[in-house]
C-alpha atoms as a PDB file:
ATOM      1  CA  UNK A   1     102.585 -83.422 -68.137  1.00  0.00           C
ATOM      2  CA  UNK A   2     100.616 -81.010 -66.016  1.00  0.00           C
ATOM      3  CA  UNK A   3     101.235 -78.313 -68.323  1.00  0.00           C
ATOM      4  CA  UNK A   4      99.718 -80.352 -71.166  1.00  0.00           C
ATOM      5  CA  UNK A   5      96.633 -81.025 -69.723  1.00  0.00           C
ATOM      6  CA  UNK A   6      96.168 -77.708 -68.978  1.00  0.00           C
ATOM      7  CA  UNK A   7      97.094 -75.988 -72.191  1.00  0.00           C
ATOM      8  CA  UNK A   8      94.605 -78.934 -74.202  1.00  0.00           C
ATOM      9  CA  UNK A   9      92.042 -77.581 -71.755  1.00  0.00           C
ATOM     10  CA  UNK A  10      92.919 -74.048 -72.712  1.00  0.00           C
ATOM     11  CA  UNK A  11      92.532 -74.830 -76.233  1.00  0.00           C
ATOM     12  CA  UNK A  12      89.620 -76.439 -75.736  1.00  0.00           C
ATOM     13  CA  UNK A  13      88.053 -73.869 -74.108  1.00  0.00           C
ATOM     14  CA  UNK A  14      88.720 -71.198 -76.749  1.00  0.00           C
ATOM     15  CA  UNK A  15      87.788 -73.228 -78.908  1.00  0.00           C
ATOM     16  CA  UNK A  16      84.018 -74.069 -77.560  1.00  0.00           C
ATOM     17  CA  UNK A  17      84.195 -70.335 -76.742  1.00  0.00           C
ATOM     18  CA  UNK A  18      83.208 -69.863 -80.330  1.00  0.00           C
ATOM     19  CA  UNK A  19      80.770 -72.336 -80.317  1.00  0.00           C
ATOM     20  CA  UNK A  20      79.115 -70.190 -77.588  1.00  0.00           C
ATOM     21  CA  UNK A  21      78.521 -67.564 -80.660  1.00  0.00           C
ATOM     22  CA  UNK A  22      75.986 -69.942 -82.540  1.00  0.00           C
ATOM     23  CA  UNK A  23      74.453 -71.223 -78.966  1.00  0.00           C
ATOM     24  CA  UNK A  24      73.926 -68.420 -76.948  1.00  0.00           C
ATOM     25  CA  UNK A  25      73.264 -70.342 -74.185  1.00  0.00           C
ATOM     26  CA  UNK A  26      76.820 -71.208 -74.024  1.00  0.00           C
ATOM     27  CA  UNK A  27      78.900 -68.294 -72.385  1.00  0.00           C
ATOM     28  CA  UNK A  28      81.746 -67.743 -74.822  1.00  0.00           C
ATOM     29  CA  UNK A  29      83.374 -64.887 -72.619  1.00  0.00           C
ATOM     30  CA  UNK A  30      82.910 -66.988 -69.558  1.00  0.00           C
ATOM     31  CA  UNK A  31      85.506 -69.842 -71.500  1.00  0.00           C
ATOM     32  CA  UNK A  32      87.502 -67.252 -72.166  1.00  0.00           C
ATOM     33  CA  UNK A  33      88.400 -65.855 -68.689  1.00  0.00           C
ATOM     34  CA  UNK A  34      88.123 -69.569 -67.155  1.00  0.00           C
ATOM     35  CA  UNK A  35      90.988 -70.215 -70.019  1.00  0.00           C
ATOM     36  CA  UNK A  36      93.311 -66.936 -68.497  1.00  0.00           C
ATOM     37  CA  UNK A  37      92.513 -67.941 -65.201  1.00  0.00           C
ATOM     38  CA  UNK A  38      93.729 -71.727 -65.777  1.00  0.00           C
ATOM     39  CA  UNK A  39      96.816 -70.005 -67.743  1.00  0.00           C
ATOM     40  CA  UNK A  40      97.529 -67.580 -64.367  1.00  0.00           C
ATOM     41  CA  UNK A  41      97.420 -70.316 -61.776  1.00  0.00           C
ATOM     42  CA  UNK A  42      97.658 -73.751 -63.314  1.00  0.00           C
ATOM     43  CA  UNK A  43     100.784 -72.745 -65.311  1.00  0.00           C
ATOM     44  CA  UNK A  44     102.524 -69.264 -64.980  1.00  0.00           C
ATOM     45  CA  UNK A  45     101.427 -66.830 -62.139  1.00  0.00           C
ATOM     46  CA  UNK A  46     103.340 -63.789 -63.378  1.00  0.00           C
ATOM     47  CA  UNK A  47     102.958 -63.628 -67.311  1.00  0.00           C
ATOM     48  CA  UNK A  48      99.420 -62.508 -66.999  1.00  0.00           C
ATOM     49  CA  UNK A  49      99.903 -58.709 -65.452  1.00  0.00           C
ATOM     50  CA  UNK A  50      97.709 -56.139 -64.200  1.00  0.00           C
ATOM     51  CA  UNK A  51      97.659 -54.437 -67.717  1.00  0.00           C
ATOM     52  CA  UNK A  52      96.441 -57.396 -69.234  1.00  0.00           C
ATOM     53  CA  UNK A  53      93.726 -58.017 -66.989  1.00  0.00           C
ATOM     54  CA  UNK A  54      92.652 -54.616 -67.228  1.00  0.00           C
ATOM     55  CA  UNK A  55      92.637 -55.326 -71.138  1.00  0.00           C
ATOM     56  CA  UNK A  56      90.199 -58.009 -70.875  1.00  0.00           C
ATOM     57  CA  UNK A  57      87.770 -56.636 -68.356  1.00  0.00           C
ATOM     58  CA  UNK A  58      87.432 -53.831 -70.892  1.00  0.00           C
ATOM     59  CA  UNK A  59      86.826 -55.934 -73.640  1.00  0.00           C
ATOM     60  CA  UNK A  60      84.535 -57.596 -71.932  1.00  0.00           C
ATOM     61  CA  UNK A  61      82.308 -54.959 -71.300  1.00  0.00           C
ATOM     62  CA  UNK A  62      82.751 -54.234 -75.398  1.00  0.00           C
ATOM     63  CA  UNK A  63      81.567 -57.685 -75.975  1.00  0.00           C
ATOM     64  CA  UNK A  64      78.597 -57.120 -74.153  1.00  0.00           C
ATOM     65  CA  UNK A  65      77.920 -53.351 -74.988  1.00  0.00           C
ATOM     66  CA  UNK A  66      78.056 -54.328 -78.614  1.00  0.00           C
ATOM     67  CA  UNK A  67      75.771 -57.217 -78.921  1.00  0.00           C
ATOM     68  CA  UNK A  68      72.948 -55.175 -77.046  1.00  0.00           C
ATOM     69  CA  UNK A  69      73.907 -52.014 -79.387  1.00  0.00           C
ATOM     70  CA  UNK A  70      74.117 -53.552 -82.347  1.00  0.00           C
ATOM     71  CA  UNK A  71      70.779 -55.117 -82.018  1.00  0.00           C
ATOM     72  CA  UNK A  72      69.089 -52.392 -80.711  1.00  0.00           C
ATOM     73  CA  UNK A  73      70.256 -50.340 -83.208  1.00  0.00           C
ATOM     74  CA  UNK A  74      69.354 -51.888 -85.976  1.00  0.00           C
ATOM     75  CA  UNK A  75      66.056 -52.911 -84.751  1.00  0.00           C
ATOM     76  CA  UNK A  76      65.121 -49.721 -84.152  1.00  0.00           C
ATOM     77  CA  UNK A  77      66.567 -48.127 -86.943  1.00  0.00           C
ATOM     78  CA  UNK A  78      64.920 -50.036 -89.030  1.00  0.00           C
ATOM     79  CA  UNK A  79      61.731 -49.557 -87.363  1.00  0.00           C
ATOM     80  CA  UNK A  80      60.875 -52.172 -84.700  1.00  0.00           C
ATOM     81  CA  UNK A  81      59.413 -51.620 -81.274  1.00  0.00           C
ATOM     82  CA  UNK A  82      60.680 -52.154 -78.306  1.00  0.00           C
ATOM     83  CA  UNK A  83      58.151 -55.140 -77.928  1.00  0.00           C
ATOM     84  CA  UNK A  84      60.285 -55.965 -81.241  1.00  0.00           C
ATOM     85  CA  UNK A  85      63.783 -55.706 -79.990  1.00  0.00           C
ATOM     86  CA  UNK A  86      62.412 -57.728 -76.847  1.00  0.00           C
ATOM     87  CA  UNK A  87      61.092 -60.606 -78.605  1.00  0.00           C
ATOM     88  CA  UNK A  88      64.276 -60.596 -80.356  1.00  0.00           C
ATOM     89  CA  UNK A  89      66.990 -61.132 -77.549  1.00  0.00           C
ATOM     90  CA  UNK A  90      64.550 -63.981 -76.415  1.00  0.00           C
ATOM     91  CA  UNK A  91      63.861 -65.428 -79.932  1.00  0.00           C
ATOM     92  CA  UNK A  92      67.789 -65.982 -80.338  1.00  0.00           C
ATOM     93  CA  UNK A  93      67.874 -67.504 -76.991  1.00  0.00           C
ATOM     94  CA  UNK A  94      64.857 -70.101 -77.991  1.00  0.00           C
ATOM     95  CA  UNK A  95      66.152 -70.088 -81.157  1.00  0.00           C
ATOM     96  CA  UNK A  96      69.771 -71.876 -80.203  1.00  0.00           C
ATOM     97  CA  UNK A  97      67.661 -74.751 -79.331  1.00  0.00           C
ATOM     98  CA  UNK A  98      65.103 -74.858 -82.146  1.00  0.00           C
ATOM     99  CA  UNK A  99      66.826 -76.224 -85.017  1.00  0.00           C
ATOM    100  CA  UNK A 100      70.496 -74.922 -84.739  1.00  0.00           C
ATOM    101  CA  UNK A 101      72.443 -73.399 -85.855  1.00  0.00           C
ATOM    102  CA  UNK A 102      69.469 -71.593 -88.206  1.00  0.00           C
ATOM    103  CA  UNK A 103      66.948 -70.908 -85.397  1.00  0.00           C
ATOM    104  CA  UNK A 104      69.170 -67.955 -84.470  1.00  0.00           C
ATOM    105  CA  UNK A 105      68.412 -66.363 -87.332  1.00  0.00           C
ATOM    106  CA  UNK A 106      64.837 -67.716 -88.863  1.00  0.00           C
ATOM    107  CA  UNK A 107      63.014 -67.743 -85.131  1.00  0.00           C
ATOM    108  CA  UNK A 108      64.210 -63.951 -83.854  1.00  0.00           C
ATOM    109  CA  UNK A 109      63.189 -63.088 -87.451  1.00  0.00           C
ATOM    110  CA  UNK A 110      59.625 -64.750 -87.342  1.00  0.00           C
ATOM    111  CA  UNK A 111      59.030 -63.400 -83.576  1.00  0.00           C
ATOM    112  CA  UNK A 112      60.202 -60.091 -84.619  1.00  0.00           C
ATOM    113  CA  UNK A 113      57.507 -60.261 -87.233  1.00  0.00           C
ATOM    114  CA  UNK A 114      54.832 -61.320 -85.795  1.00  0.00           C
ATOM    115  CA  UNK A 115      55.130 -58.754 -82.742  1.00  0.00           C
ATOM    116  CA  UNK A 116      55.192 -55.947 -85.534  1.00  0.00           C
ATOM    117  CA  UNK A 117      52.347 -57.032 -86.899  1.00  0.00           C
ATOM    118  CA  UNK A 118      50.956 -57.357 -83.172  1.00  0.00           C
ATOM    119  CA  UNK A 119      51.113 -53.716 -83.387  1.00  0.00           C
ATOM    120  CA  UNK A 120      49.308 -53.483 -86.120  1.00  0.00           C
ATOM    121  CA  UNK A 121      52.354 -52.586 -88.484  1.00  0.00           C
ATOM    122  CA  UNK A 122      51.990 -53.064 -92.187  1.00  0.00           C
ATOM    123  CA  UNK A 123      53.622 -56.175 -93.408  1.00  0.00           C
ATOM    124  CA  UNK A 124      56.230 -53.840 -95.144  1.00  0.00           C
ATOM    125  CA  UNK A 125      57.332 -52.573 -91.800  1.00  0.00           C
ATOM    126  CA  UNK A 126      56.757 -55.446 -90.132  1.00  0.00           C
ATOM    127  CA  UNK A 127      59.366 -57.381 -92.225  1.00  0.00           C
ATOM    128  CA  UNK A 128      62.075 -54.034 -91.964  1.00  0.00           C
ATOM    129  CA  UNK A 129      61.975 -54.633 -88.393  1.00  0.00           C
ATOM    130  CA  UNK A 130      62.654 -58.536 -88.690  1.00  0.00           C
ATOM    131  CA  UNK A 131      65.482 -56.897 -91.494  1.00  0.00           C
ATOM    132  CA  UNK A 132      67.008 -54.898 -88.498  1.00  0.00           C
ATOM    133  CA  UNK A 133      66.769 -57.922 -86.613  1.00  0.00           C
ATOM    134  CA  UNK A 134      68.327 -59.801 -88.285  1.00  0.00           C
ATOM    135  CA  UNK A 135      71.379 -57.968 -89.105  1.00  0.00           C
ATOM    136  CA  UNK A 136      71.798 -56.743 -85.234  1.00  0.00           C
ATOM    137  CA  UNK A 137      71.887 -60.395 -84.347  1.00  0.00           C
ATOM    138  CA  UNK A 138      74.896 -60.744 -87.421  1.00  0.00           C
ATOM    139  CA  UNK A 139      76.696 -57.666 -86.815  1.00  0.00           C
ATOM    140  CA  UNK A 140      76.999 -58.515 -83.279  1.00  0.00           C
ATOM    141  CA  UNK A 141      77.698 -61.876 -83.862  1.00  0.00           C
ATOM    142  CA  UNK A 142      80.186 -60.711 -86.091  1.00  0.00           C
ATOM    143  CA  UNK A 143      81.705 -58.155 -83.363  1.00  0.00           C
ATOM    144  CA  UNK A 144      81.706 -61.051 -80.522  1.00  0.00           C
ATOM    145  CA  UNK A 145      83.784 -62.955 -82.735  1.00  0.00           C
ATOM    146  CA  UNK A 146      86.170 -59.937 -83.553  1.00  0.00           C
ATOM    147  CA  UNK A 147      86.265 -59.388 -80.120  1.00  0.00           C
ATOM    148  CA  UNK A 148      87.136 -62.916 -78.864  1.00  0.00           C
ATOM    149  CA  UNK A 149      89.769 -63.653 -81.885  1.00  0.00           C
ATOM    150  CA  UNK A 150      91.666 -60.127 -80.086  1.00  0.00           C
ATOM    151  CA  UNK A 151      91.341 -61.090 -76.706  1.00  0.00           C
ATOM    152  CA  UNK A 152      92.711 -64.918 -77.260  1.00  0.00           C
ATOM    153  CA  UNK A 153      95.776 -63.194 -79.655  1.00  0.00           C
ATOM    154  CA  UNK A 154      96.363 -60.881 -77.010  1.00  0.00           C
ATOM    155  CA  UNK A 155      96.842 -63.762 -74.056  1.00  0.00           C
ATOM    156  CA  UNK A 156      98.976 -65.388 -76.521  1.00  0.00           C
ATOM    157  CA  UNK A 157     101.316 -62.286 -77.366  1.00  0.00           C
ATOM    158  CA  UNK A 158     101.141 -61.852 -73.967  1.00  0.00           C
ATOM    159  CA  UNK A 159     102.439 -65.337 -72.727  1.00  0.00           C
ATOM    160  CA  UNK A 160     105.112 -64.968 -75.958  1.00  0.00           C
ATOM    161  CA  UNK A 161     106.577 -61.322 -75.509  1.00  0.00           C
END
């Protein structure tokens, strides 16, 4: 019965991990990890090896590497500042709470925008940087989710074979 418990917790955790992509302010790796640790000692001890756990603490650091690369890359690819790709981490942030789930993408893009122009950047390259923005914030969205789906199919190969 124990066991149950445990596993719908597990689930649940996974689960809200995701949610954690949309509200940043949620720490979707951190639900992960709590969700191995419950597996390693509220059920089985000795599934969950050293070559696993080096597997996620390296996909960890992915997670993290990407999000920050992927937005400032395409910030500054497509032209922001670094006042740009600043106001950007934050906006998403403040954005999670300012009508959700859309704030994370209309609020970073707005703030992104209006420090270009700041800066006195044309409108034209003001809105390429809130462009670049925008698809860092996707693209690591998108890789964050990648990157959690792997980790999650990996505990469960892992607990299976």
């Amino acid at each position: 019965m124990v066991d149950i418990i445990i596993w719908i917790i597990i689930v649940a955790l996974f689960v809200v991990s995701f949610i954690g992509v949309i509200y940043p302010i949620i720490p979707s790796v951190l639900l992960i990890w709590i969700g191995f640790l419950l597996y390693q000692f509220g059920i089985n001890g000795d599934e969950l090896g050293f070559f696993f756990w080096t597997i996620m603490v390296v996909f960890t650091v992915i997670l993290f590497v990407a999000d920050i690369l992927a937005n400032s890359f395409f910030v500054k690819k497509f032209g922001g500042s670094k006042w740009g790709e600043r106001g950007a981490a934050i906006a998403v942030i403040v954005g999670s709470f300012i009508i959700p789930p859309f704030g994370i993408i209309i609020i970073p893009f707005i703030t992104v925008l209006i420090i270009e122009m700041l800066q006195k950047r044309t409108i034209q390259e003001a809105l390429k940087a809130s462009i670049g923005s925008l698809l860092g914030f996707l693209s690591g969205t998108f890789a964050k989710v990648i990157i959690q789906i792997v980790m999650i199919i990996l505990f469960i190969f892992n607990i299976i074979f």
